[in-house]
PDB file of N, CA and C in Angstrom:
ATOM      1  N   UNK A   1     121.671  83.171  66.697  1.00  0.00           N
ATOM      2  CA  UNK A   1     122.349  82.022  67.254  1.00  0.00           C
ATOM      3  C   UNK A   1     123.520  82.477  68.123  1.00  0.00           C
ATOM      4  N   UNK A   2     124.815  82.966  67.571  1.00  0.00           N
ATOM      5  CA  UNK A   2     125.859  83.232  67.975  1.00  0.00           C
ATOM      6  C   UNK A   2     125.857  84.683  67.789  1.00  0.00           C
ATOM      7  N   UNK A   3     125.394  85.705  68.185  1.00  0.00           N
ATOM      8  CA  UNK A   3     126.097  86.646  67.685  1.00  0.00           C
ATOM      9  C   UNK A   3     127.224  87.566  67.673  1.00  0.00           C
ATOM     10  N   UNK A   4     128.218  87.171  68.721  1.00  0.00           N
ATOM     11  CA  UNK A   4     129.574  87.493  68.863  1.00  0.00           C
ATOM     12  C   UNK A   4     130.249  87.089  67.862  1.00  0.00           C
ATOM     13  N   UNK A   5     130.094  85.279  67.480  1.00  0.00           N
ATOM     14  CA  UNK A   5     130.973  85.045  66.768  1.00  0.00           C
ATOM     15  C   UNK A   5     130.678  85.670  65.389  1.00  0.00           C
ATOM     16  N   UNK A   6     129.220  85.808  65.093  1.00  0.00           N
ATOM     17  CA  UNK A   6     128.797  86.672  63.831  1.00  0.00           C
ATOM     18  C   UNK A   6     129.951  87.662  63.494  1.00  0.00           C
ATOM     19  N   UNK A   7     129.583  88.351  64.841  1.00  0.00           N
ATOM     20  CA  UNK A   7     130.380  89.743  64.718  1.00  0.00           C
ATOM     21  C   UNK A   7     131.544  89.677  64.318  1.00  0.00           C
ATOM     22  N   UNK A   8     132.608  88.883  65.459  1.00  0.00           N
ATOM     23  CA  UNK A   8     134.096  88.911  65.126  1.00  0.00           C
ATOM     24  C   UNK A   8     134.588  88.364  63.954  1.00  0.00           C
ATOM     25  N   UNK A   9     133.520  87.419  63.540  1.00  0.00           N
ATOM     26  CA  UNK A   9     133.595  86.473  61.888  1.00  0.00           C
ATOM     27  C   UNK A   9     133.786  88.170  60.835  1.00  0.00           C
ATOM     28  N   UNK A  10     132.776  88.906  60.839  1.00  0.00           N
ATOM     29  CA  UNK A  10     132.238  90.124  59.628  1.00  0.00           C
ATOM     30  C   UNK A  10     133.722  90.852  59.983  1.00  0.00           C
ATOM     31  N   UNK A  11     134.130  91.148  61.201  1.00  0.00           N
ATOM     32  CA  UNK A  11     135.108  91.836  61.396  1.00  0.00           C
ATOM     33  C   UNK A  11     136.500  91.595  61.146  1.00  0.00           C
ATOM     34  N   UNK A  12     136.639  89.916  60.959  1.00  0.00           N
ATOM     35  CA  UNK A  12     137.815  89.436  60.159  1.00  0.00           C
ATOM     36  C   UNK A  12     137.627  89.382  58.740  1.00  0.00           C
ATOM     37  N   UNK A  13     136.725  89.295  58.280  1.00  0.00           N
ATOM     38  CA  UNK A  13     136.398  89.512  57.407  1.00  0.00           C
ATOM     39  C   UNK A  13     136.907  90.725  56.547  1.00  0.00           C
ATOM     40  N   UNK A  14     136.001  91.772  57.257  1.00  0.00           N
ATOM     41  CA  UNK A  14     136.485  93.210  56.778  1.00  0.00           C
ATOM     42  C   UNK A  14     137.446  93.364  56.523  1.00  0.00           C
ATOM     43  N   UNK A  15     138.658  93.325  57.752  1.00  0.00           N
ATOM     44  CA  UNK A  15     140.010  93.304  57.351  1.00  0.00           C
ATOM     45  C   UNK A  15     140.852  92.686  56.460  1.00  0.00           C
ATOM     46  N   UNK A  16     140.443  91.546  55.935  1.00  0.00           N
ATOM     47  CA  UNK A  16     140.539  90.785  54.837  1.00  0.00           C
ATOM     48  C   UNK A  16     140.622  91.582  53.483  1.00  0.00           C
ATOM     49  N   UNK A  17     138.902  92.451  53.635  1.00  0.00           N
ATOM     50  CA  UNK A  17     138.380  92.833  52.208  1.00  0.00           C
ATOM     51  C   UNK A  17     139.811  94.351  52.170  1.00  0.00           C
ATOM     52  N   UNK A  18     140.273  94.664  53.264  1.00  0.00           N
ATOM     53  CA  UNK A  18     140.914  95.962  53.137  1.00  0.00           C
ATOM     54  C   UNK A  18     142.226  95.527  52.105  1.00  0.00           C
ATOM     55  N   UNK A  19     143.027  94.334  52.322  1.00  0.00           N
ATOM     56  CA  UNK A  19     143.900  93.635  51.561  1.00  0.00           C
ATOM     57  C   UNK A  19     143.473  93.697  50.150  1.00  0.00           C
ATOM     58  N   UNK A  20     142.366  93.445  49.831  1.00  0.00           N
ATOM     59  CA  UNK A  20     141.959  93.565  48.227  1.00  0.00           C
ATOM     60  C   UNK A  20     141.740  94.576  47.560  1.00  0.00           C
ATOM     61  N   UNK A  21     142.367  95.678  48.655  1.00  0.00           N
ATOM     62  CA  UNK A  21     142.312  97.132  47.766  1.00  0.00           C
ATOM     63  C   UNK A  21     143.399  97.482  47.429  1.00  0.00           C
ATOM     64  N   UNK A  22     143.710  98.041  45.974  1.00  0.00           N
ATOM     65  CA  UNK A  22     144.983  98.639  45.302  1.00  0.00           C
ATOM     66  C   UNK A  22     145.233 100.608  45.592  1.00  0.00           C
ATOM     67  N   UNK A  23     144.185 100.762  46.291  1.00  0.00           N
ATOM     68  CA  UNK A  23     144.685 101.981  46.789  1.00  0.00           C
ATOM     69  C   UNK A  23     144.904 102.234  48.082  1.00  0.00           C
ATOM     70  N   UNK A  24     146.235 103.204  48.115  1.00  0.00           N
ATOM     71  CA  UNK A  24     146.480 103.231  49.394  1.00  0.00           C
ATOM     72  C   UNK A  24     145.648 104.168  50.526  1.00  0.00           C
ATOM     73  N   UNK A  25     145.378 105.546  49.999  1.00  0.00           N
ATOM     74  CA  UNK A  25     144.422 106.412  50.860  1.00  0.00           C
ATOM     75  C   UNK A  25     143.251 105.954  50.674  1.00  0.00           C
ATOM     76  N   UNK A  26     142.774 104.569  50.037  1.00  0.00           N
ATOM     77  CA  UNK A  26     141.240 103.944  50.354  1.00  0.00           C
ATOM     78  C   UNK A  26     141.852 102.579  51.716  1.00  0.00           C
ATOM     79  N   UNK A  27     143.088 102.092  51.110  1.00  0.00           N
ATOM     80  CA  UNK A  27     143.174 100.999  52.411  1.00  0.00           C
ATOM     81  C   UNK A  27     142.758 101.730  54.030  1.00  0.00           C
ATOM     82  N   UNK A  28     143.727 102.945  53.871  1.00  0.00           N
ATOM     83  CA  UNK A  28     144.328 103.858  54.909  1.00  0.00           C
ATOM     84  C   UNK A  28     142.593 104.224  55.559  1.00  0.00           C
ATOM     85  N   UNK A  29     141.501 104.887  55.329  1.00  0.00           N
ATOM     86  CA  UNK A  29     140.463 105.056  55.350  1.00  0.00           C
ATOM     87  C   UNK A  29     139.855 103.954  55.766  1.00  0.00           C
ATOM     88  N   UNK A  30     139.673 102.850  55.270  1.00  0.00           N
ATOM     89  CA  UNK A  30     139.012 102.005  55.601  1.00  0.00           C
ATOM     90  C   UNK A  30     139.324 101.164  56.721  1.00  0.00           C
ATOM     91  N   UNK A  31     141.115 100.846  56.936  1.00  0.00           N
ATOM     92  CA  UNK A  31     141.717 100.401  58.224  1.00  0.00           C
ATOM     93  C   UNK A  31     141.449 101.367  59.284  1.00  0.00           C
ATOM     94  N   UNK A  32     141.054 102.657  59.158  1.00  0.00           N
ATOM     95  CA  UNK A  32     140.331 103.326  60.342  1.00  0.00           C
ATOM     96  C   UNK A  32     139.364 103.298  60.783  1.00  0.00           C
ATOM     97  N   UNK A  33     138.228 103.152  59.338  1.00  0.00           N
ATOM     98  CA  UNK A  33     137.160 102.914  59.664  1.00  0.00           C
ATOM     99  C   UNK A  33     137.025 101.474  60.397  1.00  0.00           C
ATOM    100  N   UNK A  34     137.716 100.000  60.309  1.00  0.00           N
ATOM    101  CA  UNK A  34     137.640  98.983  60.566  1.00  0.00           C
ATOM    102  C   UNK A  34     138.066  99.069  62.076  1.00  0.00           C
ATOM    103  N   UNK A  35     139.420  99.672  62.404  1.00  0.00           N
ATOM    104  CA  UNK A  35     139.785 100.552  63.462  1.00  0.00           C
ATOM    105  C   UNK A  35     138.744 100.859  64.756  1.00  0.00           C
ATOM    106  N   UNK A  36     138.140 101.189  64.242  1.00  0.00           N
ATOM    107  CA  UNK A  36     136.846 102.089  65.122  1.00  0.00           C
ATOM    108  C   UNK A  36     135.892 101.254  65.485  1.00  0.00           C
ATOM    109  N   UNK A  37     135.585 100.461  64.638  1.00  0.00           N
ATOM    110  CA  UNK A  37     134.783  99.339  64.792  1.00  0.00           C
ATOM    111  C   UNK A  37     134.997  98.165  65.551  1.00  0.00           C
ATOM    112  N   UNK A  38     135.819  97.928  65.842  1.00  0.00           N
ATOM    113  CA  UNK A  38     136.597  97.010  66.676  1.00  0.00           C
ATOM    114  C   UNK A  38     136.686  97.722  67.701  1.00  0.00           C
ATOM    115  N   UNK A  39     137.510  98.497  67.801  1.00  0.00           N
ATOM    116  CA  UNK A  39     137.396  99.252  69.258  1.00  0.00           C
ATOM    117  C   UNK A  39     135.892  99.228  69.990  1.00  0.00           C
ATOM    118  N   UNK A  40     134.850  99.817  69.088  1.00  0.00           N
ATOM    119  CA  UNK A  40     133.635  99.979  69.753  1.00  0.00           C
ATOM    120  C   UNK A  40     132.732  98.420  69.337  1.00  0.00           C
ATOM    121  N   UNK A  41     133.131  97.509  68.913  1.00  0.00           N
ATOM    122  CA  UNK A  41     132.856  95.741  69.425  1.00  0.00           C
ATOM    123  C   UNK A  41     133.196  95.466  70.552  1.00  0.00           C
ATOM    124  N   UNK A  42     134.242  96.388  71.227  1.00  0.00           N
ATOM    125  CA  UNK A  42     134.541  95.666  72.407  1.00  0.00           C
ATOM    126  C   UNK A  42     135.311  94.418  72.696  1.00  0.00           C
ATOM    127  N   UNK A  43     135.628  93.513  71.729  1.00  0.00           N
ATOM    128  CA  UNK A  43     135.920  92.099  71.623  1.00  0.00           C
ATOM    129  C   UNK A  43     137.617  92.829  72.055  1.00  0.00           C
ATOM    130  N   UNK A  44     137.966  91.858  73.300  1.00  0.00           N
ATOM    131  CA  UNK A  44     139.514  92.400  73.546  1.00  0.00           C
ATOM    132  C   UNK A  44     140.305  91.475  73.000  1.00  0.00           C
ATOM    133  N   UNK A  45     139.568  90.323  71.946  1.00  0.00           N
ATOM    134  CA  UNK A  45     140.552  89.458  71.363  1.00  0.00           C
ATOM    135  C   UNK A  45     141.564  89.795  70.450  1.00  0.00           C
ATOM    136  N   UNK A  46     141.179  91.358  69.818  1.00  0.00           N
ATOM    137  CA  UNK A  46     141.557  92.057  68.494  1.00  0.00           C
ATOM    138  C   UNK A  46     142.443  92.960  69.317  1.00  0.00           C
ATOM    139  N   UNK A  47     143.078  92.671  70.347  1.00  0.00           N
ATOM    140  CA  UNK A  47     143.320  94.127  70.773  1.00  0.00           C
ATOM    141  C   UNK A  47     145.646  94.275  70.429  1.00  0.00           C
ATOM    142  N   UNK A  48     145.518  92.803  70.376  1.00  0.00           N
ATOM    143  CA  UNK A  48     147.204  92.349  69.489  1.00  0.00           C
ATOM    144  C   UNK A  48     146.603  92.967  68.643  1.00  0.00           C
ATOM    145  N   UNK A  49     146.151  92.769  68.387  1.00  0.00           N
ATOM    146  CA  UNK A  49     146.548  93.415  66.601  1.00  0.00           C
ATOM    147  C   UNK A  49     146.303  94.904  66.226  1.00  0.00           C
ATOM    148  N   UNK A  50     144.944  95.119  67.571  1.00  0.00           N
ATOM    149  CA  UNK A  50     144.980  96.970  67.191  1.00  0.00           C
ATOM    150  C   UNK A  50     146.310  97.655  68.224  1.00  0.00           C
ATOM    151  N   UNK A  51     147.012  96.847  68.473  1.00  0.00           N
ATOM    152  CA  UNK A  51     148.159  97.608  68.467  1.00  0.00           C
ATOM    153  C   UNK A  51     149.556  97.295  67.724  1.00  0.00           C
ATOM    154  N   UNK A  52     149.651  96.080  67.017  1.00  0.00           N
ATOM    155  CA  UNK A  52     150.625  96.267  66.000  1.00  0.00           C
ATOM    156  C   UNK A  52     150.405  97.235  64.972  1.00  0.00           C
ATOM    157  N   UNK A  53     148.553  97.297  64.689  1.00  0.00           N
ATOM    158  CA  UNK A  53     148.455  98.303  63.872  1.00  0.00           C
ATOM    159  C   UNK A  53     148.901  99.870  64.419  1.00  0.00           C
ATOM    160  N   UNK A  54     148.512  99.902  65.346  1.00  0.00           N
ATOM    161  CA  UNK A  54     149.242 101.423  65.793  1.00  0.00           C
ATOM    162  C   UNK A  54     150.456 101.302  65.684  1.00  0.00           C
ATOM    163  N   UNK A  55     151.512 100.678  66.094  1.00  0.00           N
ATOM    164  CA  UNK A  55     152.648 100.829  66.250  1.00  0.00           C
ATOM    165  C   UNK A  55     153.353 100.892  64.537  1.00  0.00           C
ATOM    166  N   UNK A  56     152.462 100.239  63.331  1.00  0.00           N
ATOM    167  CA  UNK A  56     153.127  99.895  62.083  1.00  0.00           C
ATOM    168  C   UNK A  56     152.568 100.237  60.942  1.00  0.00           C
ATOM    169  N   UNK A  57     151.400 100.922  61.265  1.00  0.00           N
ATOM    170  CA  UNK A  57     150.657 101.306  60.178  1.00  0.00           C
ATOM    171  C   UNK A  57     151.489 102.405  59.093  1.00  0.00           C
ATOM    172  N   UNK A  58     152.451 102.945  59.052  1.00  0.00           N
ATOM    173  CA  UNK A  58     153.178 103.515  57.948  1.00  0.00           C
ATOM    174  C   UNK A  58     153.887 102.277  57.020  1.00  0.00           C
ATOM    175  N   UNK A  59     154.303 101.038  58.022  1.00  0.00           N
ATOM    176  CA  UNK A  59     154.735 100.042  57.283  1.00  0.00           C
ATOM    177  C   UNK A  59     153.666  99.345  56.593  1.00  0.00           C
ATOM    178  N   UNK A  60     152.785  99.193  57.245  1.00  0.00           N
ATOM    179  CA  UNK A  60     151.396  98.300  56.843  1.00  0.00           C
ATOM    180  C   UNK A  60     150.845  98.910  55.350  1.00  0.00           C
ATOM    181  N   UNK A  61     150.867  99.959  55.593  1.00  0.00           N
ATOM    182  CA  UNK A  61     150.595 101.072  54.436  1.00  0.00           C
ATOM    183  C   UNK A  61     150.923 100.679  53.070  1.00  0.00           C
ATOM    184  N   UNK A  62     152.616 100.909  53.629  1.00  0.00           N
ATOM    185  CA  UNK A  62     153.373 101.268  52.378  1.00  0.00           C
ATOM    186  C   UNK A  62     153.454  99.567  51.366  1.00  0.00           C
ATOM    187  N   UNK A  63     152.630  99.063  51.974  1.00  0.00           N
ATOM    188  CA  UNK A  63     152.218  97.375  51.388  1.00  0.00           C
ATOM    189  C   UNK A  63     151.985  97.562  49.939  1.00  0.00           C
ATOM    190  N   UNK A  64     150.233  98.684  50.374  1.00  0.00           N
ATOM    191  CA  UNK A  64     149.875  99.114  49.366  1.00  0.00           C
ATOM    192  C   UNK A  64     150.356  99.911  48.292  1.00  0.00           C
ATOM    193  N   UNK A  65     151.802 100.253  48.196  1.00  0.00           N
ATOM    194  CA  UNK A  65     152.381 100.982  46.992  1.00  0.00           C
ATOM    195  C   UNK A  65     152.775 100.161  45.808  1.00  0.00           C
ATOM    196  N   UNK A  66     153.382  98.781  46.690  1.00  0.00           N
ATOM    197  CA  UNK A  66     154.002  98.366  44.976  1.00  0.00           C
ATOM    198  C   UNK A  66     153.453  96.409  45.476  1.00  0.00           C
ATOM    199  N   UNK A  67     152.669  96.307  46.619  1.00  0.00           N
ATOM    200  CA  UNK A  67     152.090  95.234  46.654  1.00  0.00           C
ATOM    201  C   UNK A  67     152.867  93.886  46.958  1.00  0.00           C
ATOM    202  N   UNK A  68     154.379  94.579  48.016  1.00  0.00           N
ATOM    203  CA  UNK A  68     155.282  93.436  48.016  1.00  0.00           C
ATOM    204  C   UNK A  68     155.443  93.930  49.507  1.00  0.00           C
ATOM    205  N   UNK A  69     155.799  92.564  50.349  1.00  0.00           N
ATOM    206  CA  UNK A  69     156.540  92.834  51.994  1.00  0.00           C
ATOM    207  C   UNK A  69     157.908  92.353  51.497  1.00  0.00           C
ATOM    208  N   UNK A  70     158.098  92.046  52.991  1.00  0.00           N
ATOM    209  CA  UNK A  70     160.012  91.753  52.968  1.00  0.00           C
ATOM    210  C   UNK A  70     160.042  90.198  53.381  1.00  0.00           C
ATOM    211  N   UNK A  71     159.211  89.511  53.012  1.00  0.00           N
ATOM    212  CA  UNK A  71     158.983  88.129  53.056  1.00  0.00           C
ATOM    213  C   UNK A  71     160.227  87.541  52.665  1.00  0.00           C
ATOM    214  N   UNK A  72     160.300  87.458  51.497  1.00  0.00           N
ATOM    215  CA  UNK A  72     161.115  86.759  50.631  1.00  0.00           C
ATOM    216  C   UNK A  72     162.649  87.067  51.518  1.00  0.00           C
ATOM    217  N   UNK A  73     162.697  88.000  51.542  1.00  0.00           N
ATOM    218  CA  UNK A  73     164.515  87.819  52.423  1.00  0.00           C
ATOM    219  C   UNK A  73     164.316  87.188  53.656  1.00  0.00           C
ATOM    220  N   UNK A  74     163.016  87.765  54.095  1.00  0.00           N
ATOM    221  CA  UNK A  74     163.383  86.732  55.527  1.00  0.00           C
ATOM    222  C   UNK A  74     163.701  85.662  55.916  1.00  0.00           C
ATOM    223  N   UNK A  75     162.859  85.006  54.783  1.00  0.00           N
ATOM    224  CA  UNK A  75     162.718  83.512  54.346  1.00  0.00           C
ATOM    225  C   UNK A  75     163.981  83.394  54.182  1.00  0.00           C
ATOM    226  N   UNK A  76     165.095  83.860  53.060  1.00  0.00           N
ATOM    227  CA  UNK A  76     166.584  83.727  52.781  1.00  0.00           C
ATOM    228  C   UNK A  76     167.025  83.513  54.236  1.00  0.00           C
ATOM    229  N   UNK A  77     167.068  84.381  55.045  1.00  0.00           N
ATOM    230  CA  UNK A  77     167.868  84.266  55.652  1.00  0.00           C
ATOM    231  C   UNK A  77     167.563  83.584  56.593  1.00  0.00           C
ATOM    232  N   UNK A  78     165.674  82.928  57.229  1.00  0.00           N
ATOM    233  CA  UNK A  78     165.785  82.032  57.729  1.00  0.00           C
ATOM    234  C   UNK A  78     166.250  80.344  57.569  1.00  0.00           C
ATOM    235  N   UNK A  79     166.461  80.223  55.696  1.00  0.00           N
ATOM    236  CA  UNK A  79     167.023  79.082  55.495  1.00  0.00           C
ATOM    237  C   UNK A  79     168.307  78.991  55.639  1.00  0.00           C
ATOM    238  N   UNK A  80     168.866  80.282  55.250  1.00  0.00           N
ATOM    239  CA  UNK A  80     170.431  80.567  55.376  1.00  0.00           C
ATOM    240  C   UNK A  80     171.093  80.039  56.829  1.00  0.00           C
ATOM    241  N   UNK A  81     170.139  80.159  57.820  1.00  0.00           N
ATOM    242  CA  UNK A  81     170.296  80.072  59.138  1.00  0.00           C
ATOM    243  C   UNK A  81     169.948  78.884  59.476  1.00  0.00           C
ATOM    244  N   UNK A  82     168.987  78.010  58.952  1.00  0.00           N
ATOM    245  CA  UNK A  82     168.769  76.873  59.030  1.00  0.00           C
ATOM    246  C   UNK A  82     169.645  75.890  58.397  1.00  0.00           C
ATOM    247  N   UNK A  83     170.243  75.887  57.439  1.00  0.00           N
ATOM    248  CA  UNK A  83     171.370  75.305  57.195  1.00  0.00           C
ATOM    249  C   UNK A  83     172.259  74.943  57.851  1.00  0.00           C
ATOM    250  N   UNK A  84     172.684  76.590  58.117  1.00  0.00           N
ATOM    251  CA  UNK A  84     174.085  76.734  59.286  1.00  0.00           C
ATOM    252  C   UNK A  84     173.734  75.730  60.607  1.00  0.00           C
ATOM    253  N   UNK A  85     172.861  75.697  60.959  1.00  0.00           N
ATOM    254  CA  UNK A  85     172.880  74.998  62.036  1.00  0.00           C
ATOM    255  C   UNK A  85     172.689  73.327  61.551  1.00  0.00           C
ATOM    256  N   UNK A  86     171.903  73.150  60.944  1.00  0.00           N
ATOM    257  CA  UNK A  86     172.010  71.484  60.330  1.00  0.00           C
ATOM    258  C   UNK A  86     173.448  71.384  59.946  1.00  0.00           C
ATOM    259  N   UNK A  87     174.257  72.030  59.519  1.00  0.00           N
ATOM    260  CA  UNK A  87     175.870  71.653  59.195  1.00  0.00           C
ATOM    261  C   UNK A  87     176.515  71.589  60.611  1.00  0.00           C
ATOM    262  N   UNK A  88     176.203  72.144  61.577  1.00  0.00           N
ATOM    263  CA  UNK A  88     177.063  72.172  63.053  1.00  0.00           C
ATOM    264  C   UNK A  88     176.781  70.989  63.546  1.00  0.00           C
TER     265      UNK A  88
END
């Protein structure tokens, strides 16, 4: 029927399934292998993101050590900031 969207569907996908891994030199492996695959799909829709991944993949990584980002402060300090301005 579609088979682009097949494709780019399995390929969000994948990257998905890499999130559900608790190891890091299996994430690390497999975001290359996913890596490669995308590149050679061709689809230039992925191509934001195969370069945040280049540029962050030690951060992206280190996800996988204790399974936490820096969410939660951001959030602080975007309400912190949202306040401040509803009080002005």
């Amino acid at each position: 029927m579609y088979p682009d969207i097949k494709k780019a569907y399995n390929l969000s996908q994948q990257f998905r399934g890499i999130y559900n891994n608790n190891d890091k030199h299996i994430a690390m492996t497999k975001l290359a292998h996913w890596y490669r695959n995308v590149e050679e799909s061709g689809f230039k829709n992925f191509n934001i993101l195969l370069n945040t991944l280049t540029l962050n993949y030690k951060s992206i990584l280190n996800y996988f050590d204790n399974r936490s980002t820096n969410a939660s402060p951001e959030m602080k300090f975007m309400n912190s900031k949202t306040k401040k301005i509803k009080s002005e």
